[in-house]
Structure formats: C-alpha cells, structure tokens
PDB file of N, CA and C in Angstrom:
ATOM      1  N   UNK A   1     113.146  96.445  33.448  1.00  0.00           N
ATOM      2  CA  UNK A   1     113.193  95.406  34.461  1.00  0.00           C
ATOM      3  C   UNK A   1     114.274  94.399  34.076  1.00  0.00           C
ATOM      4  N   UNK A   2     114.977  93.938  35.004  1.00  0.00           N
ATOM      5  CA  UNK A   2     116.096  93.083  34.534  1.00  0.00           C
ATOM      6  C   UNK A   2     116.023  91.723  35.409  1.00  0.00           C
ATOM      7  N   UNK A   3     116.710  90.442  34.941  1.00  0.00           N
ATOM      8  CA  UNK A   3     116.168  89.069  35.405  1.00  0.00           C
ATOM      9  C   UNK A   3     115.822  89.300  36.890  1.00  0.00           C
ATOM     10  N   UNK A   4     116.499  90.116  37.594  1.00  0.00           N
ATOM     11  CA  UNK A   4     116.483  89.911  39.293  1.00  0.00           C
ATOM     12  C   UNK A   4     115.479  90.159  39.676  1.00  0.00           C
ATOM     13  N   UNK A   5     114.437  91.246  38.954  1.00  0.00           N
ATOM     14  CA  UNK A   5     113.048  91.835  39.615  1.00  0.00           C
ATOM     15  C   UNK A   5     111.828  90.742  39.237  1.00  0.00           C
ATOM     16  N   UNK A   6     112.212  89.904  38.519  1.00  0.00           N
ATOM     17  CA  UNK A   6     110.953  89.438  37.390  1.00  0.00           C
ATOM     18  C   UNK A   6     110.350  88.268  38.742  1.00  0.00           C
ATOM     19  N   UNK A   7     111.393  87.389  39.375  1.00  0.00           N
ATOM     20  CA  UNK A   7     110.833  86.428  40.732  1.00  0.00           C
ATOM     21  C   UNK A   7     109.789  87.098  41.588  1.00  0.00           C
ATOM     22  N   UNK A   8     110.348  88.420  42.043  1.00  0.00           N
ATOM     23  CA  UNK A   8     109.994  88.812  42.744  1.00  0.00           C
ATOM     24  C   UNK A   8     108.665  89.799  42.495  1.00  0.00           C
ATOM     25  N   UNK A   9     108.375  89.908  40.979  1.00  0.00           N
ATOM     26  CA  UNK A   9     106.971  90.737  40.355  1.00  0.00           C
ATOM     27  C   UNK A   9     105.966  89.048  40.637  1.00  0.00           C
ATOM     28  N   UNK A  10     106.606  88.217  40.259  1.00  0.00           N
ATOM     29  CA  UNK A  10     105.826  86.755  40.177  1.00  0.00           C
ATOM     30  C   UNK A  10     105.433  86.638  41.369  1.00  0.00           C
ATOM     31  N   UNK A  11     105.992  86.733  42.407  1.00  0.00           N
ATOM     32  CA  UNK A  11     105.953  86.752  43.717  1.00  0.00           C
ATOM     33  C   UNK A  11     104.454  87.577  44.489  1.00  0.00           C
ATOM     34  N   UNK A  12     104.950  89.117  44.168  1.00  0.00           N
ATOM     35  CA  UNK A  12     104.048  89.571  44.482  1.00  0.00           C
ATOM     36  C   UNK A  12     102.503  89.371  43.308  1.00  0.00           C
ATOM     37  N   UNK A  13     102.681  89.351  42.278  1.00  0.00           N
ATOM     38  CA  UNK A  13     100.922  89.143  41.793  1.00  0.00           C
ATOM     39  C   UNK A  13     100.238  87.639  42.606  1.00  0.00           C
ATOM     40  N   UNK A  14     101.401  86.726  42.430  1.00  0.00           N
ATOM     41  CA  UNK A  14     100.787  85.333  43.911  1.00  0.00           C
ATOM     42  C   UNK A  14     100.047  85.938  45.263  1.00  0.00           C
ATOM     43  N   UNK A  15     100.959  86.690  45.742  1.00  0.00           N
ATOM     44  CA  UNK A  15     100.134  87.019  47.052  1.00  0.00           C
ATOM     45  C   UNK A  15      99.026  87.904  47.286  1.00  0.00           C
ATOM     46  N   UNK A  16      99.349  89.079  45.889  1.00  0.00           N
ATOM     47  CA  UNK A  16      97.762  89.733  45.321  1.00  0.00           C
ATOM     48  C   UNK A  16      96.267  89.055  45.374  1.00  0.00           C
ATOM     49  N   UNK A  17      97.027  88.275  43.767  1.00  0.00           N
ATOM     50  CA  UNK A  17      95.732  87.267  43.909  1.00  0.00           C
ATOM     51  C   UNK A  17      95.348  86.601  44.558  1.00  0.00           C
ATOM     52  N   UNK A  18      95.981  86.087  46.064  1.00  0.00           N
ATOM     53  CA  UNK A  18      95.360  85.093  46.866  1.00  0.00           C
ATOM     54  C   UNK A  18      94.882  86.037  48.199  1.00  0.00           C
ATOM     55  N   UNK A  19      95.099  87.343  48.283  1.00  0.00           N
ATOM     56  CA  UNK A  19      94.563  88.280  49.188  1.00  0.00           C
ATOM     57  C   UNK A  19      93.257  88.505  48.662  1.00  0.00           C
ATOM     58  N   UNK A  20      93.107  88.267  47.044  1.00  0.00           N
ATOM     59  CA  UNK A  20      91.901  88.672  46.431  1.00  0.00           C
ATOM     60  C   UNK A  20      90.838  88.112  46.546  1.00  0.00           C
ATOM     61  N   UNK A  21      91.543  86.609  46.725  1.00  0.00           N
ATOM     62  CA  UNK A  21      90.436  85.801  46.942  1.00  0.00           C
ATOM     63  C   UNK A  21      90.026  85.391  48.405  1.00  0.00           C
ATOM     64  N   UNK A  22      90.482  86.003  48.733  1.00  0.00           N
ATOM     65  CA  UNK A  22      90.167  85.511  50.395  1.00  0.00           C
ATOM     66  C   UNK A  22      88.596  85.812  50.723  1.00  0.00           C
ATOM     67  N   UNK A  23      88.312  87.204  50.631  1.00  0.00           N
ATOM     68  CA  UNK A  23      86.868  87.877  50.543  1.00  0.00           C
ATOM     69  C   UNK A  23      85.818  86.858  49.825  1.00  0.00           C
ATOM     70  N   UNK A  24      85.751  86.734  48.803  1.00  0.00           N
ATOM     71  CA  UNK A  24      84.793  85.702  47.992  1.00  0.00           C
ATOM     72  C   UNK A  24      84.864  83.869  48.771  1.00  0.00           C
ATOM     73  N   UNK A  25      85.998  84.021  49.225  1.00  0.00           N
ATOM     74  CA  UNK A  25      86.059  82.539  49.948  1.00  0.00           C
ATOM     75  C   UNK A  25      85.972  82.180  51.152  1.00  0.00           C
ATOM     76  N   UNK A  26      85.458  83.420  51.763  1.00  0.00           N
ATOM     77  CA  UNK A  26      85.176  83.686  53.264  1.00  0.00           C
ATOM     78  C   UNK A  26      83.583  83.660  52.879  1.00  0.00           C
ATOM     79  N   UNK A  27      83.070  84.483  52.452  1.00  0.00           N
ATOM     80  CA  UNK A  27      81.378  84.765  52.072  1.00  0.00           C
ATOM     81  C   UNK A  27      80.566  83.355  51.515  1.00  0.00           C
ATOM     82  N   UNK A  28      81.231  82.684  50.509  1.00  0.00           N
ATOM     83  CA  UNK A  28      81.296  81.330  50.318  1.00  0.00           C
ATOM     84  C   UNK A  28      80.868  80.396  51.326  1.00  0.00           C
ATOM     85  N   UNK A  29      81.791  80.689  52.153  1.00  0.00           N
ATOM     86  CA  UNK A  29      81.752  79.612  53.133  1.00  0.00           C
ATOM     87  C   UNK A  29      80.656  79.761  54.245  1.00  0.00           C
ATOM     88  N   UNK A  30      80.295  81.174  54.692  1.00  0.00           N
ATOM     89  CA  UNK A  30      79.254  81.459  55.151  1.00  0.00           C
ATOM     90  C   UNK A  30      78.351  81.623  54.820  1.00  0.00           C
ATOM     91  N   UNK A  31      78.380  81.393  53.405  1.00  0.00           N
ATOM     92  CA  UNK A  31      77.082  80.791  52.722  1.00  0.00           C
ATOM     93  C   UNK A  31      76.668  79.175  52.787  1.00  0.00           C
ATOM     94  N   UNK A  32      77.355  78.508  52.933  1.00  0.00           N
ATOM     95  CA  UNK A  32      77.506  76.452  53.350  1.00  0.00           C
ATOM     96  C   UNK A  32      76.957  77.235  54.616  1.00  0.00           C
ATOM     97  N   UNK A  33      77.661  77.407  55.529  1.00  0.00           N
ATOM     98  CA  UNK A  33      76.793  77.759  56.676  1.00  0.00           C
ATOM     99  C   UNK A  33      75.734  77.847  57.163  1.00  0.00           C
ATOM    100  N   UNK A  34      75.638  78.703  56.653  1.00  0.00           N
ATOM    101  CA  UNK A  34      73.862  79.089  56.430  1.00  0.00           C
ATOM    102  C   UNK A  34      72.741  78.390  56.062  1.00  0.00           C
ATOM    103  N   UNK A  35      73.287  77.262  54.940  1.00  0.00           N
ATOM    104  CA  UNK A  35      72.730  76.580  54.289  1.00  0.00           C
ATOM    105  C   UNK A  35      72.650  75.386  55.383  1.00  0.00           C
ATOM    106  N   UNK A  36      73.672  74.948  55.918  1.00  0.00           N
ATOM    107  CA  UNK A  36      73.861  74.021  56.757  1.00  0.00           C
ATOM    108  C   UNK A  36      72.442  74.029  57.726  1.00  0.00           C
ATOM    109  N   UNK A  37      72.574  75.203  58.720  1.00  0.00           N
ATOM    110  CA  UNK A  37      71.851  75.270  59.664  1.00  0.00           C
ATOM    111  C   UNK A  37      70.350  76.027  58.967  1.00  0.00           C
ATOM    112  N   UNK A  38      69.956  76.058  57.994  1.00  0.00           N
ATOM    113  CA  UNK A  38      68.759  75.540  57.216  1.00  0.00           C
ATOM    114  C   UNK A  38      67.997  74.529  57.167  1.00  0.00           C
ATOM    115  N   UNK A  39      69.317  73.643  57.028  1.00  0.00           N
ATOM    116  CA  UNK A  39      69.032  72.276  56.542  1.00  0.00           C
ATOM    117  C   UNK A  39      68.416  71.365  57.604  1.00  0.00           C
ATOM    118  N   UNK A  40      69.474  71.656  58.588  1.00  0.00           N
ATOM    119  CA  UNK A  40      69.343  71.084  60.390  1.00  0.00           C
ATOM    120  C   UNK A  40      67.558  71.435  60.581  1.00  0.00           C
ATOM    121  N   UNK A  41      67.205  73.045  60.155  1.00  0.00           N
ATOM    122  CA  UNK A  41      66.352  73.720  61.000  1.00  0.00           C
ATOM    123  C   UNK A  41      65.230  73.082  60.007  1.00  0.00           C
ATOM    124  N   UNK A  42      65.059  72.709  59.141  1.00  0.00           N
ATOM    125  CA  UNK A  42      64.134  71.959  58.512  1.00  0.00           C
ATOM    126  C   UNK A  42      63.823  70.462  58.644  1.00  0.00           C
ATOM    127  N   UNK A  43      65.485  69.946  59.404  1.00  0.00           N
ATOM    128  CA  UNK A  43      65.025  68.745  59.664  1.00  0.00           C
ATOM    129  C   UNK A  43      64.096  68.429  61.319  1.00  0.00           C
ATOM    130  N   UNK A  44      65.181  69.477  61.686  1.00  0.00           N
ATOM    131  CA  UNK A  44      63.760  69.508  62.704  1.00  0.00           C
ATOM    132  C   UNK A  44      62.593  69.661  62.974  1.00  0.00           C
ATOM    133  N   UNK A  45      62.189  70.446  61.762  1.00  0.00           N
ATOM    134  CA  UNK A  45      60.778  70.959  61.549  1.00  0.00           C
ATOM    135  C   UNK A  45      59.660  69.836  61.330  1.00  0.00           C
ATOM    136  N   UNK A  46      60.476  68.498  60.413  1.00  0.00           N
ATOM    137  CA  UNK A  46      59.877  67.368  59.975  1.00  0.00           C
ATOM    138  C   UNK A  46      59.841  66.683  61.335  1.00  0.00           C
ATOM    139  N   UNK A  47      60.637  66.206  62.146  1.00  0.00           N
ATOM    140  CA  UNK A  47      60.787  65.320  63.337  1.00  0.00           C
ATOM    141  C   UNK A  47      59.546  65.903  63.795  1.00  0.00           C
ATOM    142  N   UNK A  48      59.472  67.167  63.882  1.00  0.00           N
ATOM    143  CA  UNK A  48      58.440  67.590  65.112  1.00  0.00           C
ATOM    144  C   UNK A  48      57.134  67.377  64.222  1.00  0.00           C
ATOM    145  N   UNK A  49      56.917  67.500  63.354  1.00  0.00           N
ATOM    146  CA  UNK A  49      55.780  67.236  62.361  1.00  0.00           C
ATOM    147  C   UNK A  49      55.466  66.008  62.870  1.00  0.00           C
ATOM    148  N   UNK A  50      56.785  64.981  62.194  1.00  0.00           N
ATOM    149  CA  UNK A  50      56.252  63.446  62.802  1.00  0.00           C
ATOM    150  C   UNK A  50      55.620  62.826  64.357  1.00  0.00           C
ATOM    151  N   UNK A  51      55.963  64.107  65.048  1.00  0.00           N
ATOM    152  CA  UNK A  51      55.701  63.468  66.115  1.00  0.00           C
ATOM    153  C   UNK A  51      54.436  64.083  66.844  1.00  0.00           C
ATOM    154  N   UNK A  52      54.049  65.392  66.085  1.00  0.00           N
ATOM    155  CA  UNK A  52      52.469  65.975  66.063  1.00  0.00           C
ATOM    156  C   UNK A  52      51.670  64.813  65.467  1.00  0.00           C
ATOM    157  N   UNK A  53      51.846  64.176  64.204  1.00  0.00           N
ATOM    158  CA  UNK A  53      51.218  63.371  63.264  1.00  0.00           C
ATOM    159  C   UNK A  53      51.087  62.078  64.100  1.00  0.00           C
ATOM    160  N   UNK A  54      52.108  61.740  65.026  1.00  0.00           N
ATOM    161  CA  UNK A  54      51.816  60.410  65.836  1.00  0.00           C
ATOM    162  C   UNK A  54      51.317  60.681  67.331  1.00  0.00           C
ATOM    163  N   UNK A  55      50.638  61.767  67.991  1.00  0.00           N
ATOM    164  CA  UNK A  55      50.250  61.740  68.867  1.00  0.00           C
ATOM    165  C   UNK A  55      48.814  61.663  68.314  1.00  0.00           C
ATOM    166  N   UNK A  56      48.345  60.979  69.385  1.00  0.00           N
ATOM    167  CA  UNK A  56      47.015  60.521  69.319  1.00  0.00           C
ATOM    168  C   UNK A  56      46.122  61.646  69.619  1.00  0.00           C
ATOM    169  N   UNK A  57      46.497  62.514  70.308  1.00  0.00           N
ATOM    170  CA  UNK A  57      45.630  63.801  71.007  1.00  0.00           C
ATOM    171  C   UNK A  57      45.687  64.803  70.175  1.00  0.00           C
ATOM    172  N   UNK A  58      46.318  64.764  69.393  1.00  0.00           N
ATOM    173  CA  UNK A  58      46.806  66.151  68.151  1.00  0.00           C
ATOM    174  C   UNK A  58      45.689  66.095  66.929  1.00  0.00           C
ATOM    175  N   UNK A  59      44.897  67.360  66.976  1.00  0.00           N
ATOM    176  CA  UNK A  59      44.077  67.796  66.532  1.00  0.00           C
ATOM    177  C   UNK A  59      44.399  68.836  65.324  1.00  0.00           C
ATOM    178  N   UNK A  60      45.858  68.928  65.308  1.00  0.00           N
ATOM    179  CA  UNK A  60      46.109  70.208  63.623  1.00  0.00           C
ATOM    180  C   UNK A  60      46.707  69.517  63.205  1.00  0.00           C
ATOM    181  N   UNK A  61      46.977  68.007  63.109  1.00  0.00           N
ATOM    182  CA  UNK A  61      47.695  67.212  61.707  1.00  0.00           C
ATOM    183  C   UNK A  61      49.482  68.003  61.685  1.00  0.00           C
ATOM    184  N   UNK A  62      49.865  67.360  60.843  1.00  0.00           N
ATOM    185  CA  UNK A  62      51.205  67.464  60.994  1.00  0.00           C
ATOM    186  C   UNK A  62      51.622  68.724  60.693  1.00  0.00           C
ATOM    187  N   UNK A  63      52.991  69.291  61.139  1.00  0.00           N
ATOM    188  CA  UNK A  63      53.168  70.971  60.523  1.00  0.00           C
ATOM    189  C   UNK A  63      53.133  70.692  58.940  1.00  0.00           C
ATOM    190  N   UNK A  64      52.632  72.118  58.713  1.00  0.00           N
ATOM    191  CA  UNK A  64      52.596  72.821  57.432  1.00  0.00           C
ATOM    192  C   UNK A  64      54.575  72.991  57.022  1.00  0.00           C
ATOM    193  N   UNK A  65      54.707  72.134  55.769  1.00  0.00           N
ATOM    194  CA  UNK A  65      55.725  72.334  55.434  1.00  0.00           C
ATOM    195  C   UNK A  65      55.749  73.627  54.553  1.00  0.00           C
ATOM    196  N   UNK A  66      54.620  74.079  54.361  1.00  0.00           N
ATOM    197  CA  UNK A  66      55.088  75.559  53.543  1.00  0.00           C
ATOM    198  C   UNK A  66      55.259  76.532  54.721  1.00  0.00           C
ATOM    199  N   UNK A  67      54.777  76.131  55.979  1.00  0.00           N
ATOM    200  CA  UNK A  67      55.275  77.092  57.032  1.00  0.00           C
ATOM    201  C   UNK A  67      57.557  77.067  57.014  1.00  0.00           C
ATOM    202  N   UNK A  68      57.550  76.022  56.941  1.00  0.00           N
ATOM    203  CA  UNK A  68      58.975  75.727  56.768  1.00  0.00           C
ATOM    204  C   UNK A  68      59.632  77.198  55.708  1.00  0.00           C
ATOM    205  N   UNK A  69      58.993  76.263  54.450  1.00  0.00           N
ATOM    206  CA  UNK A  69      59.393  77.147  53.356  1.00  0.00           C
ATOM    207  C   UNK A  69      59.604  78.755  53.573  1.00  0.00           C
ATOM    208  N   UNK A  70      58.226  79.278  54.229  1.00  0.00           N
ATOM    209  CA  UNK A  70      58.384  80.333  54.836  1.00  0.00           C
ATOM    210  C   UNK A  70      59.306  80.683  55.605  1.00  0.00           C
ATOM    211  N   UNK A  71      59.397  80.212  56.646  1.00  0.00           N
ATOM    212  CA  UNK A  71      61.019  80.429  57.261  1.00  0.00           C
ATOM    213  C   UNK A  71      62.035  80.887  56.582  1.00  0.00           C
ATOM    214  N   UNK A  72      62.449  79.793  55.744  1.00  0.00           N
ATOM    215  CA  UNK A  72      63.232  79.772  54.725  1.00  0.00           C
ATOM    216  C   UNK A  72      63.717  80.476  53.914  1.00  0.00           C
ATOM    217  N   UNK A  73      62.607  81.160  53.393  1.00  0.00           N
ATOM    218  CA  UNK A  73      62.538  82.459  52.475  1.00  0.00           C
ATOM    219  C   UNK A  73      62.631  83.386  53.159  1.00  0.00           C
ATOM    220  N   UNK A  74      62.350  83.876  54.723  1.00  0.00           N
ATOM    221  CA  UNK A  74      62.649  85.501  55.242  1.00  0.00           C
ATOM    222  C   UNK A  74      64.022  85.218  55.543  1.00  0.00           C
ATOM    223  N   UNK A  75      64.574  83.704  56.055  1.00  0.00           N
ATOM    224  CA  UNK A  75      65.783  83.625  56.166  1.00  0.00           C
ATOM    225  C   UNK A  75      66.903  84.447  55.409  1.00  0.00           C
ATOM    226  N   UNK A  76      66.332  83.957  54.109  1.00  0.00           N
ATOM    227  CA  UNK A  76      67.255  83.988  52.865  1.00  0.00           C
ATOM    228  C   UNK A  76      67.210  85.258  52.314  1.00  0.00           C
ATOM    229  N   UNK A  77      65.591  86.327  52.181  1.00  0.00           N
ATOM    230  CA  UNK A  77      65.815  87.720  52.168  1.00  0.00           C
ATOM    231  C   UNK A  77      66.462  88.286  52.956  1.00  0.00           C
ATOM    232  N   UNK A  78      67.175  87.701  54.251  1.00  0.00           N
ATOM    233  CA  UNK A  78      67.501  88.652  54.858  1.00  0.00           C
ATOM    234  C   UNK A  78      68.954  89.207  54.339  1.00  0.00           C
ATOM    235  N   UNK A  79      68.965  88.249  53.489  1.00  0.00           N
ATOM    236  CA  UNK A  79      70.311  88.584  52.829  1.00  0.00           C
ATOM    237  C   UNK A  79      70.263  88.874  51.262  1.00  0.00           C
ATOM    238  N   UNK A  80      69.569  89.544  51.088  1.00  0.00           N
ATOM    239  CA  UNK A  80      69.266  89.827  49.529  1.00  0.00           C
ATOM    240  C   UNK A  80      70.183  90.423  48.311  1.00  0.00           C
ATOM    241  N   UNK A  81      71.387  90.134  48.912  1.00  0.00           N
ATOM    242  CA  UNK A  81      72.918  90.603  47.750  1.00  0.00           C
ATOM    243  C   UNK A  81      73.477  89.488  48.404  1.00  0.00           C
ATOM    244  N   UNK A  82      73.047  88.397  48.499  1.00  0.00           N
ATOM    245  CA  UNK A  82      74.574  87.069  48.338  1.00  0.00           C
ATOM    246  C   UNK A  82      75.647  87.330  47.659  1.00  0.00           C
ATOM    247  N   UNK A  83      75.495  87.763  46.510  1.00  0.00           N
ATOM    248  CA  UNK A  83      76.899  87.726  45.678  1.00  0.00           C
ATOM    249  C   UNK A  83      76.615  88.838  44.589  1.00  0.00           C
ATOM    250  N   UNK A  84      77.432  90.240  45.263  1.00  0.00           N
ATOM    251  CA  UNK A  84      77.466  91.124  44.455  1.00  0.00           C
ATOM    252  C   UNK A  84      78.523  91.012  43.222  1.00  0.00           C
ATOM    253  N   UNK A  85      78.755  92.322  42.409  1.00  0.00           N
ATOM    254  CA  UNK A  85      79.347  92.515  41.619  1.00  0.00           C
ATOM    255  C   UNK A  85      81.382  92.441  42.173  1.00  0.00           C
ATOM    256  N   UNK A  86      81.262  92.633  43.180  1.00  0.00           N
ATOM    257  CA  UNK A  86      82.600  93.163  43.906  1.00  0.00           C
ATOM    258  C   UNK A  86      82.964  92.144  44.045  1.00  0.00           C
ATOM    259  N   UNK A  87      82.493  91.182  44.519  1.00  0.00           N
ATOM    260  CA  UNK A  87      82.838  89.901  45.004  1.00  0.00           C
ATOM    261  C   UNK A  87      83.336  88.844  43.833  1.00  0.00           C
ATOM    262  N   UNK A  88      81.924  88.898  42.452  1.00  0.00           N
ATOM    263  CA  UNK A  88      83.254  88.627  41.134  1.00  0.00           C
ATOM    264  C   UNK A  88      83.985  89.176  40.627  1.00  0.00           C
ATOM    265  N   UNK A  89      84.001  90.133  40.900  1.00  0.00           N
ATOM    266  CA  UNK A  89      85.626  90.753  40.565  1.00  0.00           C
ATOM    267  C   UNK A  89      86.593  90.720  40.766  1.00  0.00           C
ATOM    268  N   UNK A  90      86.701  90.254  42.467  1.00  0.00           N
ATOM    269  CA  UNK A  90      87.473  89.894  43.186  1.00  0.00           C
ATOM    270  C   UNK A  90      88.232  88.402  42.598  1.00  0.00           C
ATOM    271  N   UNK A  91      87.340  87.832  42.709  1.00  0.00           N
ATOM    272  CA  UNK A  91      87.319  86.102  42.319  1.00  0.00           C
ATOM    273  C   UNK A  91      87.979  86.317  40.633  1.00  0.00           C
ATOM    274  N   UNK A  92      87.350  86.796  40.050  1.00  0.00           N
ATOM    275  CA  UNK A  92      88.295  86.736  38.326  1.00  0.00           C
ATOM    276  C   UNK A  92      89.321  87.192  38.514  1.00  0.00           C
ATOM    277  N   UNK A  93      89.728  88.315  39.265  1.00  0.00           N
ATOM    278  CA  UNK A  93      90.996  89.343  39.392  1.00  0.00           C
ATOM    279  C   UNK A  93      91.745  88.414  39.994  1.00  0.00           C
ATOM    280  N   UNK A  94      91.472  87.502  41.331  1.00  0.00           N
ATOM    281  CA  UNK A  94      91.894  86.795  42.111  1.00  0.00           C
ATOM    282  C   UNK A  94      92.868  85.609  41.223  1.00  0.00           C
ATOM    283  N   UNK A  95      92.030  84.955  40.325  1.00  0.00           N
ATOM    284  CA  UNK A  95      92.346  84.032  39.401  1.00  0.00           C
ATOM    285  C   UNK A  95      93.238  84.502  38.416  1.00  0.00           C
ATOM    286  N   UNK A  96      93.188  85.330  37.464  1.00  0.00           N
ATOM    287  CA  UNK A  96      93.726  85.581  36.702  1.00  0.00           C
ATOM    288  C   UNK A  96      95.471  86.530  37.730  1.00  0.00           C
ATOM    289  N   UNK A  97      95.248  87.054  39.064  1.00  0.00           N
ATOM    290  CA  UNK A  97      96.502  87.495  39.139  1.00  0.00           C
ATOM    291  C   UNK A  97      97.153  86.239  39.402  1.00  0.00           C
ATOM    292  N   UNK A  98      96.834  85.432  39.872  1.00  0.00           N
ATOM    293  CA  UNK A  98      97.566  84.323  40.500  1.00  0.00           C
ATOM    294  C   UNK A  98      98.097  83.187  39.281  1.00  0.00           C
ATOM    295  N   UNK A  99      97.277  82.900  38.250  1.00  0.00           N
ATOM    296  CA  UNK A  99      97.573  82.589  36.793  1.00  0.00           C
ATOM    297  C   UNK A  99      98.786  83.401  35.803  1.00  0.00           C
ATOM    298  N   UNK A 100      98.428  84.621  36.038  1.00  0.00           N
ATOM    299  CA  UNK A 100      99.589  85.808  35.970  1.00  0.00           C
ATOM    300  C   UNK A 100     100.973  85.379  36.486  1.00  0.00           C
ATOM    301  N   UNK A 101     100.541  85.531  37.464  1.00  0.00           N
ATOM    302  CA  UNK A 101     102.094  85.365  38.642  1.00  0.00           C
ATOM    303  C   UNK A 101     102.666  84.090  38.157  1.00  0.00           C
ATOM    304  N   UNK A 102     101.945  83.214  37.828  1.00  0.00           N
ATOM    305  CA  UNK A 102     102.713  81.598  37.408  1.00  0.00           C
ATOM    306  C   UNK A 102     103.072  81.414  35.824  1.00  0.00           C
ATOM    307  N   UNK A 103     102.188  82.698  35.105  1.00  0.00           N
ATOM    308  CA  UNK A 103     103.411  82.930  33.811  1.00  0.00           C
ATOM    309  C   UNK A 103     104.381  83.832  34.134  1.00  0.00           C
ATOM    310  N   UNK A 104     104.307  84.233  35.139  1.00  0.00           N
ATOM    311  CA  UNK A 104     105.819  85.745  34.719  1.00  0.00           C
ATOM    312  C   UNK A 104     106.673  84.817  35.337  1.00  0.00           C
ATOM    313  N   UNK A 105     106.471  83.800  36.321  1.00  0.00           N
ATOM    314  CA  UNK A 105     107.863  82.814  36.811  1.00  0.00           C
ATOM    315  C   UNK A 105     107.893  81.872  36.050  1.00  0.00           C
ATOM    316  N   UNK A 106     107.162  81.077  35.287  1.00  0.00           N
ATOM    317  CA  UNK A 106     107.948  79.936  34.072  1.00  0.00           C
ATOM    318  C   UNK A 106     108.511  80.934  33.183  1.00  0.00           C
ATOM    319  N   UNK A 107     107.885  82.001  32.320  1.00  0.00           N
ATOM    320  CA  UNK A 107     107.946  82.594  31.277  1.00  0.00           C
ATOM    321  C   UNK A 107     109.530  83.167  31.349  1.00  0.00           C
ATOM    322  N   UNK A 108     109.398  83.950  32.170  1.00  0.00           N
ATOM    323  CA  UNK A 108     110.579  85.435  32.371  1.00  0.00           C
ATOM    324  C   UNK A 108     111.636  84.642  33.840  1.00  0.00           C
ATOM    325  N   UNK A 109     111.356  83.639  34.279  1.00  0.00           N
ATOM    326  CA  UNK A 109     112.137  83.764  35.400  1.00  0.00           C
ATOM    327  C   UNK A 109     113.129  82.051  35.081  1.00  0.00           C
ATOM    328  N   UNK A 110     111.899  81.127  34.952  1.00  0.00           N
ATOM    329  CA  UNK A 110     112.665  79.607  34.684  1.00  0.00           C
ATOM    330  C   UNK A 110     113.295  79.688  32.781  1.00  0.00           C
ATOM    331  N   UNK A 111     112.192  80.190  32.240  1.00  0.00           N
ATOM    332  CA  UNK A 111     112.529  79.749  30.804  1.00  0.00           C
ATOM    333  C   UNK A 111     113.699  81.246  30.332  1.00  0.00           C
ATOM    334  N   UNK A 112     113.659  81.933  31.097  1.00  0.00           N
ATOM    335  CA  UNK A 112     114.854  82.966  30.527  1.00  0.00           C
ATOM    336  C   UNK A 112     116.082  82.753  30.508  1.00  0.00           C
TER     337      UNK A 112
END
C-alpha cells in the first residue's frame, strides 16, 4: 500500500463503522420508545385510578397498580431478545472500526 491508498482505507473503515452502528442505534431508540409510551400508559392508569378513588359511587377502590405492572410485563415479554448477541457486535465492531479509521488517518496519512 503506498501513501495514496492509506486516506482512502481511513475513509472507508469510517463509513463501515458508522453503517455498523446504525442497527444497534435504531433498536435503541425504539427501545426509549417503548419505554416512553409505557410511561404515558401508566400515567394514565394512575389519573384514572384517581378519579375511580374520587367518585363517590365507586365501589372497587382505586385500580390495582399491580394490574399496571401486569401490563407492563406482557408488554415487555413480548419482546424477549431486546438486545441480542449481534447487536453487540455490531456496536464494538462499530466502535472500534471507526476508532480504527481515525488511527490509519493521523497515523499513516497526517503523521507520514
């Protein structure tokens, strides 16, 4: 390999590793998601509690927050591999090519 190829090896492990990480940072995020509208769906669960608990005519007391919990949990089995093996692999490979790519351009490309 001679100086002219070395930019352009730097080049490509950059765009490797950031193709790599795209997958793990997409799943990520639809994991906040998820979590998000959890969060919402529990707060609603309480409002409506409070407002069973303040009617005067309401005879079953406020919702069962382990009914919540329940929710919660078939929610969350329904996804029972959040974060496989593939996905850190991706993410270390991701990191380390892109760490890569930014030594082969100081190393071999600025400092040569």
């Amino acid at each position: 390999m001679n100086a002219e190829t070395w930019p352009v090896l730097a080049s490509a492990l950059g765009f490797v590793g950031t193709v790599m990480l795209f997958y793990p940072g997409w799943r990520i995020s639809r994991t906040m998601k998820r979590v998000s509208r959890l969060r919402s769906l529990s707060a609603q669960a309480e409002r409506a509690g409070e407002r069973k608990a303040a009617d005067p005519g309401n005879s079953q007391g406020p919702v069962d927050v382990h009914e919540v919990g329940r929710i919660v949990a078939h929610l969350l089995e329904q996804r029972a591999a959040d974060w496989r093996p593939l996905e850190h692999g991706l993410l270390v490979g991701g990191i380390l090519m892109i760490s890569l790519s930014f030594g082969v351009d100081l190393f071999l490309v600025k400092l040569a």
